[in-house]
Protein backbone atom coordinates (compact mmCIF):
# COMPACT_ATOMS: atom_id res chain seq x y z
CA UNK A 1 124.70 108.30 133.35
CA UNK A 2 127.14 106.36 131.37
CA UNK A 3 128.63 108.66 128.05
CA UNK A 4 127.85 107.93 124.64
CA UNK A 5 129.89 105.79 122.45
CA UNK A 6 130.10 107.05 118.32
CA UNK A 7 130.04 103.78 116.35
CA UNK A 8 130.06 103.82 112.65
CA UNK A 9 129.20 100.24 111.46
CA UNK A 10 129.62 98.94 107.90
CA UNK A 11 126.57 96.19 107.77
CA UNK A 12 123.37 96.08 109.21
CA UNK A 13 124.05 93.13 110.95
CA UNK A 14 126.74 94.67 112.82
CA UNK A 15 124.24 96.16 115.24
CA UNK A 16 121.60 93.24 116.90
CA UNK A 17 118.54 92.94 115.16
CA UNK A 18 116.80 93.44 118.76
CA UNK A 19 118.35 96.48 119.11
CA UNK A 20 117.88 97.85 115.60
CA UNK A 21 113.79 97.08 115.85
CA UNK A 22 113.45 98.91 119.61
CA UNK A 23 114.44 102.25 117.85
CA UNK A 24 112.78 101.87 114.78
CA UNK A 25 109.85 99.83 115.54
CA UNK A 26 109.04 102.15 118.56
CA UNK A 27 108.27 105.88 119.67
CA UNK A 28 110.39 108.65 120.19
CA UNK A 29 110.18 112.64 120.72
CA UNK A 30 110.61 112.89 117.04
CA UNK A 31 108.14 110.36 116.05
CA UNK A 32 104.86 109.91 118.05
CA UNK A 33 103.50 106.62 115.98
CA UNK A 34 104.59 103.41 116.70
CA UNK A 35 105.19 102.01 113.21
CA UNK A 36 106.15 98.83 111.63
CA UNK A 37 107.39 100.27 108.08
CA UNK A 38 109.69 97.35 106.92
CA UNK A 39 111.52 99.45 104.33
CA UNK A 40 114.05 101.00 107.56
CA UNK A 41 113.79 97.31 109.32
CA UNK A 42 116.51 95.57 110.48
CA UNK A 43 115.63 92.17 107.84
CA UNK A 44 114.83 94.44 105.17
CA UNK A 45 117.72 96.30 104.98
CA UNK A 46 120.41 93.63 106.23
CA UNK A 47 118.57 90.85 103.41
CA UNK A 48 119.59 94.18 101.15
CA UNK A 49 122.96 93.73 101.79
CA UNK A 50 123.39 90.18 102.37
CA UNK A 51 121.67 89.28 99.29
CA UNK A 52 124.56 91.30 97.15
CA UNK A 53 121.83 94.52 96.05
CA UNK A 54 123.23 97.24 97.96
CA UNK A 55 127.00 96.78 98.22
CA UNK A 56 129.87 98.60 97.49
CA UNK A 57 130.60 96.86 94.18
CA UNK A 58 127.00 98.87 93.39
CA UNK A 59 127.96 101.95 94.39
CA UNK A 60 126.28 101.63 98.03
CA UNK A 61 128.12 101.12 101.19
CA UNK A 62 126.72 100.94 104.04
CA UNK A 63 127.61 103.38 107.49
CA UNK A 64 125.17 103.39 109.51
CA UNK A 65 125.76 105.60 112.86
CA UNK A 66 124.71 104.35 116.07
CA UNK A 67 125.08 106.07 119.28
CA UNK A 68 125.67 103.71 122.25
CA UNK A 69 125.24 103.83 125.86
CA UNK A 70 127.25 101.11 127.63
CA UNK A 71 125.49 97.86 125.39
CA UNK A 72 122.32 99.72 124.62
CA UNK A 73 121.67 101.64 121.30
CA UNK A 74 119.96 105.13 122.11
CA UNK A 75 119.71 106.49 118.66
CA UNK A 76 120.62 105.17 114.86
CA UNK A 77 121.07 106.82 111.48
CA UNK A 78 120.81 104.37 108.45
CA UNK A 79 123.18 105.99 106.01
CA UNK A 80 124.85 104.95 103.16
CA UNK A 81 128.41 106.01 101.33
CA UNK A 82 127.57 105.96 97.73
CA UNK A 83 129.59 106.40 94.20
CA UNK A 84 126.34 107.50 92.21
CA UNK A 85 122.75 109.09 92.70
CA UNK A 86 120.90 105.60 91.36
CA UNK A 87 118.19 104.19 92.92
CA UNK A 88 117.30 107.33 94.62
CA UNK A 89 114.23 109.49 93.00
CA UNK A 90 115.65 112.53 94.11
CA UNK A 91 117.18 113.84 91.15
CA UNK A 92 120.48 116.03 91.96
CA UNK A 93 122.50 115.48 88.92
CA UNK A 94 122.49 119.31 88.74
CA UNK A 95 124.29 119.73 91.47
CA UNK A 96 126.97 117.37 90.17
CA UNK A 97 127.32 118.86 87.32
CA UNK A 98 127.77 122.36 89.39
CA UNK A 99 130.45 120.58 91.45
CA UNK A 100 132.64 119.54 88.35
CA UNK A 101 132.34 122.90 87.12
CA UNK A 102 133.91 124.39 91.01
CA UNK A 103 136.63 121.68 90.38
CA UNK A 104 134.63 119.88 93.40
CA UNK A 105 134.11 116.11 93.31
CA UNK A 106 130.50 115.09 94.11
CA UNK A 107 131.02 111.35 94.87
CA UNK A 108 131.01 109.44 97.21
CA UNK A 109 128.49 111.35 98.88
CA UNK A 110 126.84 110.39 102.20
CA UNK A 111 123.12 109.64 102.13
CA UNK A 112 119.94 108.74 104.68
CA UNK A 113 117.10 106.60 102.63
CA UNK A 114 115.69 103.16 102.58
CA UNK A 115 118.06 102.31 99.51
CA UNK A 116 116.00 101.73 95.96
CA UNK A 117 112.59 102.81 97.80
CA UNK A 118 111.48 106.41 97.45
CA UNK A 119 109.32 106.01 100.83
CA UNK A 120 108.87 108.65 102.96
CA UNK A 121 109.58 108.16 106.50
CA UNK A 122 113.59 108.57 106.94
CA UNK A 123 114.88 109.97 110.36
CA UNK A 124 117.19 109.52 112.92
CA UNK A 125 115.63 106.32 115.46
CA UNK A 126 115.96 107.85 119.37
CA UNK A 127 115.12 105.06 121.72
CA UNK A 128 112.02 106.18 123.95
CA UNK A 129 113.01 109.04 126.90
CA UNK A 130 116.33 110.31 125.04
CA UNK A 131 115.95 114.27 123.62
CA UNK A 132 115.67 113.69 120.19
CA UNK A 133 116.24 117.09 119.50
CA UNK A 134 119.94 117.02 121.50
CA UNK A 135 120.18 113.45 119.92
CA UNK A 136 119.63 114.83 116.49
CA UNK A 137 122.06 117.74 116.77
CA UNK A 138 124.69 115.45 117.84
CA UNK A 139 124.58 113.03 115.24
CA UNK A 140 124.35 115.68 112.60
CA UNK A 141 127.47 117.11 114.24
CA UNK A 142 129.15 113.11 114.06
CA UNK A 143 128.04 113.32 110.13
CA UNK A 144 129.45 116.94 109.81
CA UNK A 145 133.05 115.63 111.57
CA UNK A 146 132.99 112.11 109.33
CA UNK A 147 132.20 113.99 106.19
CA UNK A 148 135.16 116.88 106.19
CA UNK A 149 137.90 114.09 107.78
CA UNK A 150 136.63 112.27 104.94
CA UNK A 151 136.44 114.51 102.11
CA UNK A 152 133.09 113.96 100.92
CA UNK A 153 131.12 117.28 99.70
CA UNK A 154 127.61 116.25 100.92
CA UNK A 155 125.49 114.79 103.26
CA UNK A 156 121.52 113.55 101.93
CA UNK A 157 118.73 112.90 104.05
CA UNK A 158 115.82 111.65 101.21
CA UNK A 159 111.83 111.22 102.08
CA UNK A 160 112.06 112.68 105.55
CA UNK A 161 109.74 111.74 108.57
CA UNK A 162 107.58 115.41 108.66
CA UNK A 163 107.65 114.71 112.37
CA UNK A 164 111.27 114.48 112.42
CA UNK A 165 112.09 117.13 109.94
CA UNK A 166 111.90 120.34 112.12
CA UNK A 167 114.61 118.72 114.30
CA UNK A 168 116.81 118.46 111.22
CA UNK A 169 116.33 122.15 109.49
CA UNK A 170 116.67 123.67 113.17
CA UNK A 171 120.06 121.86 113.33
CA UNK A 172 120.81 123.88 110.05
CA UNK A 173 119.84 121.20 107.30
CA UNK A 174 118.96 123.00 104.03
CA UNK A 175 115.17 121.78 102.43
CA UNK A 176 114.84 121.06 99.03
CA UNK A 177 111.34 120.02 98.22
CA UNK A 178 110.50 117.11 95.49
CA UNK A 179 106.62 115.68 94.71
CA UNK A 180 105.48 112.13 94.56
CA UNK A 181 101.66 110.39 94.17
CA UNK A 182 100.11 109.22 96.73
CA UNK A 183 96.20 107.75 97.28
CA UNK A 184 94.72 108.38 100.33
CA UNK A 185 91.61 107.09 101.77
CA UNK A 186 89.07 109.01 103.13
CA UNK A 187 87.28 105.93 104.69
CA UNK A 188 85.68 104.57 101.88
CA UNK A 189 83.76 101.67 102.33
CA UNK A 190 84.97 99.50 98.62
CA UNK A 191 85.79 100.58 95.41
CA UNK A 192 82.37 101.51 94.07
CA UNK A 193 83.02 104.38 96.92
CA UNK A 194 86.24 104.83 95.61
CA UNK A 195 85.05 105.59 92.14
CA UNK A 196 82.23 107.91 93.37
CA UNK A 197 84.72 110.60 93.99
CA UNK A 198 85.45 110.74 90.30
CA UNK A 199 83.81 113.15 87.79
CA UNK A 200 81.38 111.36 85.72
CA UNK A 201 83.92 110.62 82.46
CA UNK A 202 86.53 109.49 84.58
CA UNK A 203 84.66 107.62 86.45
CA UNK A 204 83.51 105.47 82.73
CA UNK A 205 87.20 105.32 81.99
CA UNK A 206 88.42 103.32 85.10
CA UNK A 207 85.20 101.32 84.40
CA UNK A 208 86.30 100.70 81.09
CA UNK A 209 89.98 99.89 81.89
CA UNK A 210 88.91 96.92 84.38
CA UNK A 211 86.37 96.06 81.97
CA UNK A 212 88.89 95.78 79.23
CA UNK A 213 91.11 93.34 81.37
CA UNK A 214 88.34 91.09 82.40
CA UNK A 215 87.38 90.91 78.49
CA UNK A 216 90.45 89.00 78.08
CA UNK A 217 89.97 86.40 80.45
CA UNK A 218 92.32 87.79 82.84
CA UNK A 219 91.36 88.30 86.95
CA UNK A 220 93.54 89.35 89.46
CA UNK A 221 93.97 87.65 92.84
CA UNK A 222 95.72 89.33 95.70
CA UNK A 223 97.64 87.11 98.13
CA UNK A 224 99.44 88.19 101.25
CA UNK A 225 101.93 86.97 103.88
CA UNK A 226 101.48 83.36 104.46
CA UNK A 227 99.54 82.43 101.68
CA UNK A 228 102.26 83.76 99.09
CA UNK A 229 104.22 80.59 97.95
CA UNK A 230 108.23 81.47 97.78
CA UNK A 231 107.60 80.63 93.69
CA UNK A 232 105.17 83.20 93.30
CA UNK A 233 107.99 85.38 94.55
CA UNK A 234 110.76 83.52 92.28
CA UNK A 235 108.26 83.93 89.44
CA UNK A 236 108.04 87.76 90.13
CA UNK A 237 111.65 88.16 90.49
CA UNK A 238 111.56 87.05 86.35
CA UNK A 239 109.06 89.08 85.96
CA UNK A 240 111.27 91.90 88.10
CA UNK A 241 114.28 91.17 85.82
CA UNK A 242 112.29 90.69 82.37
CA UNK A 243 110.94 94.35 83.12
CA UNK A 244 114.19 95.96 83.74
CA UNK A 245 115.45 94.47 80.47
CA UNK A 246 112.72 96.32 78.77
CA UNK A 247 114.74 99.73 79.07
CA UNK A 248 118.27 98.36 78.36
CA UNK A 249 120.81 100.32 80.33
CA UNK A 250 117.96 102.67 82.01
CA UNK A 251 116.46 99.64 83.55
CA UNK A 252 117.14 100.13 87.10
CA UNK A 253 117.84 96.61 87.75
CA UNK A 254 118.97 96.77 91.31
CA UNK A 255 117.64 94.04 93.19
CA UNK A 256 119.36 90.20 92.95
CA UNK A 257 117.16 86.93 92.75
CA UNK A 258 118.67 86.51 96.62
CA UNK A 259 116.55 89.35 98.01
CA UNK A 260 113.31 88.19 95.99
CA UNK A 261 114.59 84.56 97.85
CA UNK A 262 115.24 86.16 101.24
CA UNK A 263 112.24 87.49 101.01
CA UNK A 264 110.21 84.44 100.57
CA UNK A 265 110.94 83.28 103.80
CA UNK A 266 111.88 86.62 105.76
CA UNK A 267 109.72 89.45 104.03
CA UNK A 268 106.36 87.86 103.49
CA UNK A 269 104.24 89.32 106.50
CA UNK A 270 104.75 92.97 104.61
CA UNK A 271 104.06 91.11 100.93
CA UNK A 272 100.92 91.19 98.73
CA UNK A 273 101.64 90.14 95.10
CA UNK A 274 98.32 90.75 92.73
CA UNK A 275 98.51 87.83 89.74
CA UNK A 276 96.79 88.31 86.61
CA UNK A 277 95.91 84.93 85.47
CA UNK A 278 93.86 82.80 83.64
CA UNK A 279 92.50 80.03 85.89
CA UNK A 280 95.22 79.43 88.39
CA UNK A 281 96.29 82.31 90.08
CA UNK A 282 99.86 80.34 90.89
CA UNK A 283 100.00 80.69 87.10
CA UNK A 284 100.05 84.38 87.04
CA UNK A 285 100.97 85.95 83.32
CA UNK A 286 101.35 89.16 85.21
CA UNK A 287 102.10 90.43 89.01
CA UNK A 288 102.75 93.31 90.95
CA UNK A 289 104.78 92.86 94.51
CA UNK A 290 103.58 95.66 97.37
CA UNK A 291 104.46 96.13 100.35
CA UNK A 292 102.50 96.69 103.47
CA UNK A 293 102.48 97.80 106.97
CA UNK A 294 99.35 98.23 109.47
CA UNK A 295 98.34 101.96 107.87
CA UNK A 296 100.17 102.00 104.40
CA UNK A 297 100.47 100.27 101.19
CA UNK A 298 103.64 100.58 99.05
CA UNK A 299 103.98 100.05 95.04
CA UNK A 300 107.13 98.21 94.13
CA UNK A 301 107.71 96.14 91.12
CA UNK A 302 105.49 95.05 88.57
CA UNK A 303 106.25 92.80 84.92
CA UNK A 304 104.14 90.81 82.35
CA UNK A 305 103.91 87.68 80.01
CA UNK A 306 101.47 89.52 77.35
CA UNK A 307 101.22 93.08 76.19
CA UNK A 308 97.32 94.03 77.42
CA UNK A 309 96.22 97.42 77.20
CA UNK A 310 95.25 98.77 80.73
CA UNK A 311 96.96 95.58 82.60
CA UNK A 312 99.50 97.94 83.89
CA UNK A 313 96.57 100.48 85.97
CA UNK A 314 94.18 97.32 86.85
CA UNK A 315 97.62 95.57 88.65
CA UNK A 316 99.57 98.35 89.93
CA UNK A 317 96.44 100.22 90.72
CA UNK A 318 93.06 99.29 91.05
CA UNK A 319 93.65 95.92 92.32
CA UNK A 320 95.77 97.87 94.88
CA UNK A 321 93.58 100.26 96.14
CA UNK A 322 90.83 97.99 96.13
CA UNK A 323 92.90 95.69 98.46
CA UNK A 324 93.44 98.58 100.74
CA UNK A 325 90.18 99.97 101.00
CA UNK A 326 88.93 96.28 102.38
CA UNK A 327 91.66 95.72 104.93
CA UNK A 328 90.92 100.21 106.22
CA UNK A 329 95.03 101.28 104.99
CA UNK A 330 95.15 104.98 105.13
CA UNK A 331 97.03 105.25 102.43
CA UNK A 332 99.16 104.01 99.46
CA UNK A 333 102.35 105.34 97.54
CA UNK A 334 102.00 103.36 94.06
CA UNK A 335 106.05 104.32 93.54
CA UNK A 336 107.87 107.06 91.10
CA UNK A 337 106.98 108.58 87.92
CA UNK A 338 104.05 108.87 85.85
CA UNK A 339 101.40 111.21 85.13
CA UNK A 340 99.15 108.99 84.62
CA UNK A 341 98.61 108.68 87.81
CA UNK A 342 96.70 111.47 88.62
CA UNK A 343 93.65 110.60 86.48
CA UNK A 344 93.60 106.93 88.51
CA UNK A 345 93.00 108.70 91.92
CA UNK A 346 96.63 109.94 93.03
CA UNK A 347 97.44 113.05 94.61
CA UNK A 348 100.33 115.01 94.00
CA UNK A 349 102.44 115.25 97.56
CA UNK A 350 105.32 117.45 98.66
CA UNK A 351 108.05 115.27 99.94
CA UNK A 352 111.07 116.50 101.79
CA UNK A 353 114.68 116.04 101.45
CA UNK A 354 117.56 117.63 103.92
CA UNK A 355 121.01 118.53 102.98
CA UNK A 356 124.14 119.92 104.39
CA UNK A 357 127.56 120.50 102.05
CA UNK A 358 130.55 121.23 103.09
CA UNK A 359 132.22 123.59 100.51
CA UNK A 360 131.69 127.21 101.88
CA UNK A 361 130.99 128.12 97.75
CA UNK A 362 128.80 125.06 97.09
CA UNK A 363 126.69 125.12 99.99
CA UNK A 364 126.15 129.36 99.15
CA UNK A 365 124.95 128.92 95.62
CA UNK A 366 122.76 125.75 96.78
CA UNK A 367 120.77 127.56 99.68
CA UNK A 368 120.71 130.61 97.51
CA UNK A 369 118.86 128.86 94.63
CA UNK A 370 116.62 126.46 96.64
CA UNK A 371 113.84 129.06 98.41
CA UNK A 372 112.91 129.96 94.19
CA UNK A 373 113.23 126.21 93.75
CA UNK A 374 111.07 125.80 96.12
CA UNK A 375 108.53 128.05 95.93
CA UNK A 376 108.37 127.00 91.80
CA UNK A 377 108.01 123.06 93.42
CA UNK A 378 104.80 124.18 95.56
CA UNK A 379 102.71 126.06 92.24
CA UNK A 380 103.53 123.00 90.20
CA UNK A 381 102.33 120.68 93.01
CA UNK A 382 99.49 123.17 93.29
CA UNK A 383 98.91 123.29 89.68
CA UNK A 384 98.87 119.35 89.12
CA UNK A 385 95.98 119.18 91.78
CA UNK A 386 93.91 121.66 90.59
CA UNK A 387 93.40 119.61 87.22
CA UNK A 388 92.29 116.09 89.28
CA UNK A 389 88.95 114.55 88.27
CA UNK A 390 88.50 114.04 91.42
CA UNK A 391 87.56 115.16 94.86
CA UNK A 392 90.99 114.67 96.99
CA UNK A 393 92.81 116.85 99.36
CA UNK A 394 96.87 116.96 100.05
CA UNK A 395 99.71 117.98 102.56
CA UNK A 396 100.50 121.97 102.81
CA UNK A 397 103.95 122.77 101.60
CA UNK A 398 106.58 122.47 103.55
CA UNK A 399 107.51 125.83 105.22
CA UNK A 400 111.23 125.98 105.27
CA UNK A 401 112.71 127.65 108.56
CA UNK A 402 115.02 130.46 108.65
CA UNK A 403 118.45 129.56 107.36
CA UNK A 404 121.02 129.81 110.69
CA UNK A 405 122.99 133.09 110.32
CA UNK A 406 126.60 130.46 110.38
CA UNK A 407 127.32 127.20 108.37
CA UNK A 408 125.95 124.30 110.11
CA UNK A 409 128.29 122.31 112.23
């Protein structure tokens, strides 16, 4: 059997867009779904890059790993270099700020994610009949070389595949556990269903809130792949861009008109966009873009014309999860933030990230803090679900495994 090449490649579209969708498209060890999530595609993340959103002049550069045999890719890492900890919704400015006090420096720091999308899912691809688990302790011991030649203090693995995750903490990756909302179905059969599960005075409130946007002469029209019109998605990158502005320099503006153009033409089988509109739903005065795959629906960007109380939960939300419970989706991850959330039929869910750092005094004080960390994570998770006005269940915490007795790699 031919060896294994190391290749470290600085674009997505350095590796062929065949090759890239045969890992992640298919099965491995790691992963027993076959899945079609477009946020770790080939077109989503090269139309990232090409379109000037995730460069290095942003703080992201991309370096991906790809192990080779002869001209076929066996396994692939999406990984980014990256100057900052924007567009990530894992929140480690902490341990920053504990670096500059060690005299460390934090950035660049190496990290695994769909960039600007806090979607769970990330893993190392292995292409069907490889050992993932051999595959996976290899590339993490690639990473471990590339980081200390390098100098760079840390290396990120955000929203981890659970199915992949044991192959990462046995290879000595340290857990650090975060929460994010997610609505699941539980096979309901439309939204009256859906608002069934809800204590009686919730259940009035949602009624109310749609009520109150169909008052004003507003209804909202979903419309998916093919029948989305590349304006509609010009019109919601203005309404992408007028939202951002909203905050000033919090804003999170990270996405260029190109991608919302690219995607128009390259994207649209994994778009719905809801418009809120008066007549003409090609006239929308307010939209939300999701994405989509086969199981899962995906929250992403939302902006408005008119300030409407409730517009906001009947676009992002109900509209949403009504569109999901007619085409069966299993589930749907309405993005970061917000409270509010939990009162509209969201679930607060553990969500994994994996690190490794390579200071001896860094990496001590991290792995000695994160079990309490962790443990405080799981009651508030706990805690948030125990208050829902509704009937719901949610993942187990994550049980760490025992810390190696050396430093990993």
């Amino acid at each position: 059997m031919a060896e294994l090449q190391v290749r470290w490649h600085q674009a997505t579209q350095e590796v062929p867009e065949d090759q890239w969708q045969a890992l992640v498209g298919g099965t491995s060890e790691a992963s027993t779904e076959t899945v079609d999530r477009p946020f770790y595609g080939w077109r989503w993340l090269h139309h990232l890059e090409a379109s000037g959103s995730i460069v290095p002049r942003q703080g992201w550069q991309a370096c991906h790993l790809g192990l080779w045999r002869g001209g076929r890719l066996v396994a692939l890492a999406p990984l980014y270099l990256k100057g900052h900890s924007y567009g990530e919704f894992v929140f480690d400015q902490s341990f920053a700020q504990l670096a500059g006090q060690l005299g460390l420096r934090y950035y660049p720091k190496l990290v695994g994610m769909s960039p600007v999308s806090p979607v769970q899912g990330y893993r190392f691809h292995v292409a069907p009949g490889e050992d993932a688990a051999a595959l996976t302790q290899r590339m993490l011991a690639e990473i471990d070389g590339f980081c200390r030649r390098q100098g760079i203090l840390s290396c990120n693995f955000l929203y981890v595949d659970p199915a992949w995750q044991p192959l990462a903490e046995a290879a000595g990756c340290a857990l650090w556990i975060n929460q994010q909302s997610e609505w699941r179905n539980p096979g309901h059969g439309d939204f009256e269903a859906y608002l069934a599960s809800f204590n009686a005075n919730q259940r009035r409130n949602i009624r109310r809130e749609r009520r109150s946007v169909a008052d004003a002469g507003l209804s909202v029209t979903p419309l998916a792949g093919e029948d989305i019109p590349p304006r509609l998605l010009e019109r919601m990158h203005r309404f992408y861009e007028q939202h951002c502005s909203r905050w000033g320099p919090w804003g999170s503006k990270y996405l260029t008109e190109s991608f919302f153009q690219a995607a128009a033409t390259d994207l649209r089988q994994h778009l719905v966009i809801f418009s809120a509109h008066r007549g003409d739903p090609m006239v929308p005065l307010a939209m939300s873009l999701c994405v989509h795959d086969a199981t899962g629906l995906w929250g992403r960007y939302w902006g408005s014309d008119i300030e409407l109380d409730n517009l906001h939960f009947e676009v992002c939300y109900y509209a949403p999860i009504a569109w999901a419970i007619e085409r069966g989706l299993e589930s749907f991850d309405p993005g970061a933030g917000g409270s509010h959330k939990r009162r509209r039929g969201f679930v607060a869910q553990p969500r994994a990230s994996l690190h490794r750092w390579y200071d001896p005094r860094f990496d001590a004080i991290l792995r000695d803090w994160l079990p309490g960390a962790n443990r405080e994570m799981q009651a508030a998770i706990a805690a948030m679900n125990a208050e829902l006005p509704f009937t719901a269940s949610y993942d187990p915490p994550h049980a760490p495994r025992p810390e190696p007795p050396t430093e990993p790699g």
